[in-house]
Protein backbone atom coordinates (compact mmCIF):
# COMPACT_ATOMS: atom_id res chain seq x y z
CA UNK A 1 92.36 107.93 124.66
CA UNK A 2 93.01 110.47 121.94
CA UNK A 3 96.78 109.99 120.10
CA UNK A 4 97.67 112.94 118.03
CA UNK A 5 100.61 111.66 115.51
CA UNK A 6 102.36 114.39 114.27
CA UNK A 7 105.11 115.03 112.18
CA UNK A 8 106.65 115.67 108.93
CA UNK A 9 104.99 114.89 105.37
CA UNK A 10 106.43 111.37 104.65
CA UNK A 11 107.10 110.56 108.84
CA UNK A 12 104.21 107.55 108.37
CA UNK A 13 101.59 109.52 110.56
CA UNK A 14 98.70 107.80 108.21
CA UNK A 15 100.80 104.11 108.12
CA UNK A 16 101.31 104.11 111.32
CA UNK A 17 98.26 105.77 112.69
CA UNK A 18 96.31 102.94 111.18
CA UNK A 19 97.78 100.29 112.10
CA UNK A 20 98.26 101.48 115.80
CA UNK A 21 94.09 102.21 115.90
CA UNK A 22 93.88 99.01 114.63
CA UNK A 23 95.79 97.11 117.66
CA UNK A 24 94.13 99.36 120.16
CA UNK A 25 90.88 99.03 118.54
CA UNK A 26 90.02 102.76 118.54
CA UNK A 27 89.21 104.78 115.19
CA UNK A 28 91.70 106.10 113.08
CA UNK A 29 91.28 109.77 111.45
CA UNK A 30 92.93 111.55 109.04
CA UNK A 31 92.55 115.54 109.31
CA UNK A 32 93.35 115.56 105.97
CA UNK A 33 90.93 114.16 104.55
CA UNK A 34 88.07 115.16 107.45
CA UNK A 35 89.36 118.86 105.70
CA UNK A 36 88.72 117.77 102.73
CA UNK A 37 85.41 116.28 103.37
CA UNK A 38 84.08 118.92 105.03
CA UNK A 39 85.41 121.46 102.60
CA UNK A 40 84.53 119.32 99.58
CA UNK A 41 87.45 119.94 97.98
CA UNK A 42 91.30 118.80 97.80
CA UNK A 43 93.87 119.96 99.90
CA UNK A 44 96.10 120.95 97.53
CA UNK A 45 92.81 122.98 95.63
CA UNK A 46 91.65 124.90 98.88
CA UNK A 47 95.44 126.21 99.08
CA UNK A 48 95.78 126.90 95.17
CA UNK A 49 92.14 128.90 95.35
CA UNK A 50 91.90 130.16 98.94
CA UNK A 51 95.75 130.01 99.98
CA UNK A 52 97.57 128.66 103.14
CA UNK A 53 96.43 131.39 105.64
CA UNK A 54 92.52 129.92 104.89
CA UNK A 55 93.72 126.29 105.04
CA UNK A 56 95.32 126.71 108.44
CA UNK A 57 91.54 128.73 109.72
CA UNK A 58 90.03 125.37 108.40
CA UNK A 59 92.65 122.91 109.69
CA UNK A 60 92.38 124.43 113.01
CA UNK A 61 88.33 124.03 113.13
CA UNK A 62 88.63 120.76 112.36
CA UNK A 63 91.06 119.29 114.65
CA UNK A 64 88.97 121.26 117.08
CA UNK A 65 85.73 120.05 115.89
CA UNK A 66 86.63 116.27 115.10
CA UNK A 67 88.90 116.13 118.59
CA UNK A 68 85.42 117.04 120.18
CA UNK A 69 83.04 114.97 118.18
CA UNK A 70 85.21 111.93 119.18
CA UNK A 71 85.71 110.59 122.69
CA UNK A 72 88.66 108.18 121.41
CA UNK A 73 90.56 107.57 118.57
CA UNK A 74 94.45 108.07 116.93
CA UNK A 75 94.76 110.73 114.52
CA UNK A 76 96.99 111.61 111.72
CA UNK A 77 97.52 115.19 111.80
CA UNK A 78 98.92 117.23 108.75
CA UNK A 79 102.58 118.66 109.10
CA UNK A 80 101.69 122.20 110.08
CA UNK A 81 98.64 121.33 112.15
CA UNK A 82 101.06 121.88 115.37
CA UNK A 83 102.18 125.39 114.54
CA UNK A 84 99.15 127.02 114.13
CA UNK A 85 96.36 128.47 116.03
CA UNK A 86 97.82 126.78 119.35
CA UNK A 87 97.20 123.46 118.08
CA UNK A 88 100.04 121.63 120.04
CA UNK A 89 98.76 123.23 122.82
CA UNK A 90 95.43 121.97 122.27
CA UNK A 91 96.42 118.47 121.37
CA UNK A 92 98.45 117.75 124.25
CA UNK A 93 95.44 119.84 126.46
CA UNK A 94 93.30 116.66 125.11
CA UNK A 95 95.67 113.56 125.27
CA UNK A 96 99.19 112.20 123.57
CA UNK A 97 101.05 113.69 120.98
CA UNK A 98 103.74 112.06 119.45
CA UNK A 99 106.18 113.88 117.02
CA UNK A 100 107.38 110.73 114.54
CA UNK A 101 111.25 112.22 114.33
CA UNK A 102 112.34 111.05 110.91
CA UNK A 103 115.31 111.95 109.28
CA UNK A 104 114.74 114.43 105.54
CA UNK A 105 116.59 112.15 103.80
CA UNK A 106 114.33 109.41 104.47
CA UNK A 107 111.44 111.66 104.28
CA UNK A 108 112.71 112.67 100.91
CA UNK A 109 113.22 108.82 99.63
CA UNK A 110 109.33 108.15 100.90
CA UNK A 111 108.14 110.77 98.95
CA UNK A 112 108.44 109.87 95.54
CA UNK A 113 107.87 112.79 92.68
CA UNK A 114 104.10 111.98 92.33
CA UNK A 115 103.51 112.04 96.21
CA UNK A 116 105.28 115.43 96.59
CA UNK A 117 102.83 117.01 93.85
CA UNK A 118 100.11 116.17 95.79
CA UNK A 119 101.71 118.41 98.61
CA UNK A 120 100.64 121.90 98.56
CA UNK A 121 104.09 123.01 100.06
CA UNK A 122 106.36 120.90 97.62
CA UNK A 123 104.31 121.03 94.95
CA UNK A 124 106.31 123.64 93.37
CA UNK A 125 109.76 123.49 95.30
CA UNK A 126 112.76 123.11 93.09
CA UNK A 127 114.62 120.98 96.12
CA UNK A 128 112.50 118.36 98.00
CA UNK A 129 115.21 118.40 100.22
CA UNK A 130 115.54 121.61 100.82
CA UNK A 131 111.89 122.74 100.91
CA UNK A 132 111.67 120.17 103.89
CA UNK A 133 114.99 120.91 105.61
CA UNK A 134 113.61 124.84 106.26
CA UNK A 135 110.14 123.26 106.95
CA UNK A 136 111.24 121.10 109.77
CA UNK A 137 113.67 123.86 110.93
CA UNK A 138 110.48 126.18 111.15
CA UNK A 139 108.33 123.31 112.86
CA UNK A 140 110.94 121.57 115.46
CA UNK A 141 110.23 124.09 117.85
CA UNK A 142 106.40 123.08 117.70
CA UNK A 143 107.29 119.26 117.20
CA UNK A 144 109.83 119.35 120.56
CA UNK A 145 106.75 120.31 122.33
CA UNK A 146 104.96 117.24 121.75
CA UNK A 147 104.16 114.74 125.08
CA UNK A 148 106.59 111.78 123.49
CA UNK A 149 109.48 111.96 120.74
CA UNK A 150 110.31 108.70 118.82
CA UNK A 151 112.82 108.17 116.13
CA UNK A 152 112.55 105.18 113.64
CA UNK A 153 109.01 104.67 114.91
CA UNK A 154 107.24 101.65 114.32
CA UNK A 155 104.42 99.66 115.83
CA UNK A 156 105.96 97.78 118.42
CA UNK A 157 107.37 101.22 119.84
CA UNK A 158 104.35 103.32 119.97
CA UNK A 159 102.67 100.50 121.57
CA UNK A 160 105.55 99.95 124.24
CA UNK A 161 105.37 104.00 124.83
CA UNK A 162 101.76 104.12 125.24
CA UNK A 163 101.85 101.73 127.97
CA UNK A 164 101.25 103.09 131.35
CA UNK A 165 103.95 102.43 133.64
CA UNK A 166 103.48 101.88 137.66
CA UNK A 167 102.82 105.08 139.76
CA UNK A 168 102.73 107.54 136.74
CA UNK A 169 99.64 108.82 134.57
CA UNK A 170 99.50 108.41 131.22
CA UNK A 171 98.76 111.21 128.97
C-alpha cells in the first residue's frame, strides 16, 4: 500500500505519517528530506541558490523515483508536491492520497517563528497568515483532488479510513 499525506506546511503530514507507518508496519518517508539527501543540500538552500522552478524539477523526480523504488510505505509529501508536474495525478495513479484539511489559524499556531524560517515560502513573508491563506487558496484545487479529505486528522481516523469496507476496493 502506498499513502501519500498531503497537505499544508504545519497539517502534521511528518507526525502523523510516522506514527500511522508505525501501526501499519510499513516505512515512513519524507520527500523532504529524500530531496535533500539526494541533492545534498537543504531545502531551503536549493531554493535560495537554484530557485523554486528547480526545486519543483527535483521534487517531482523524487516522488517519482522513491514511489518506484518502494513497493509500500506512507509518505509525507511537501506542500506543493501536488500542484506540480501532475503529481496528484500520479499519486493517486499509485495508491491513497489524503489531503490533512487543517484550518490556517492552526497551521499558523504550529508553526512557531523558527519553524517558518526554515520554510522556503515563509521564510521571508511579512504575514504567516497571509502567505498561507493565498497558498492554500492556490493549492485547494490540487488538495480537493486527493482520494480522501479529513479534517482534525489524527491516528485513530486515518486508520478507520484506510480500512476496506465490504464490496468496495480500497485505493
Amino acid at each position: 500500500m502506498k499513502i501519500y499525506l498531503i497537505g499544508m506546511p504545519g497539517a502534521g503530514k511528518t507526525t502523523l505519517g510516522q506514527a500511522l507507518a508505525k501501526k501499519l508496519k510499513i516505512p515512513f518517508i519524507d520527500l523532504d528530506a529524500e530531496i535533500e539527501q539526494l541533492e545534498g543540500e537543504p531545502i531551503e538552500k536549493i531554493f535560495e541558490v537554484k530557485g523554486e522552478p528547480y526545486f519543483r524539477q527535483v521534487e517531482a523526480a523524487a516522488l517519482r523515483q522513491v514511489s518506484s523504488e518502494n513497493p509500500s510505505f506512507v509518505m509525507a509529501t511537501g506542500g506543493g508536491t501536488p500542484c506540480f508536474y501532475d503529481g496528484i495525478e500520479f499519486m493517486n495513479s499509485l495508491g491513497v492520497s489524503i489531503f490533512l484539511d487543517v484550518p490556517v489559524d492552526m497551521l499558523v499556531s504550529r508553526l512557531d517563528t523558527e519553524e517558518a524560517l526554515k520554510r522556503p515560502l515563509l521564510k521571508s513573508s511579512i504575514s504567516i497568515n497571509a502567505t498561507l491563506q493565498h497558498l492554500l487558496h492556490q493549492r485547494e484545487k490540487f488538495y480537493q483532488r486527493a482520494t480522501h479529505q479529513v479534517a482534525d486528522a489524527d491516528l485513530p481516523k486515518l486508520l478507520q479510513l484506510l480500512k476496506p469496507s465490504k464490496g468496495k476496493a480500497n485505493g
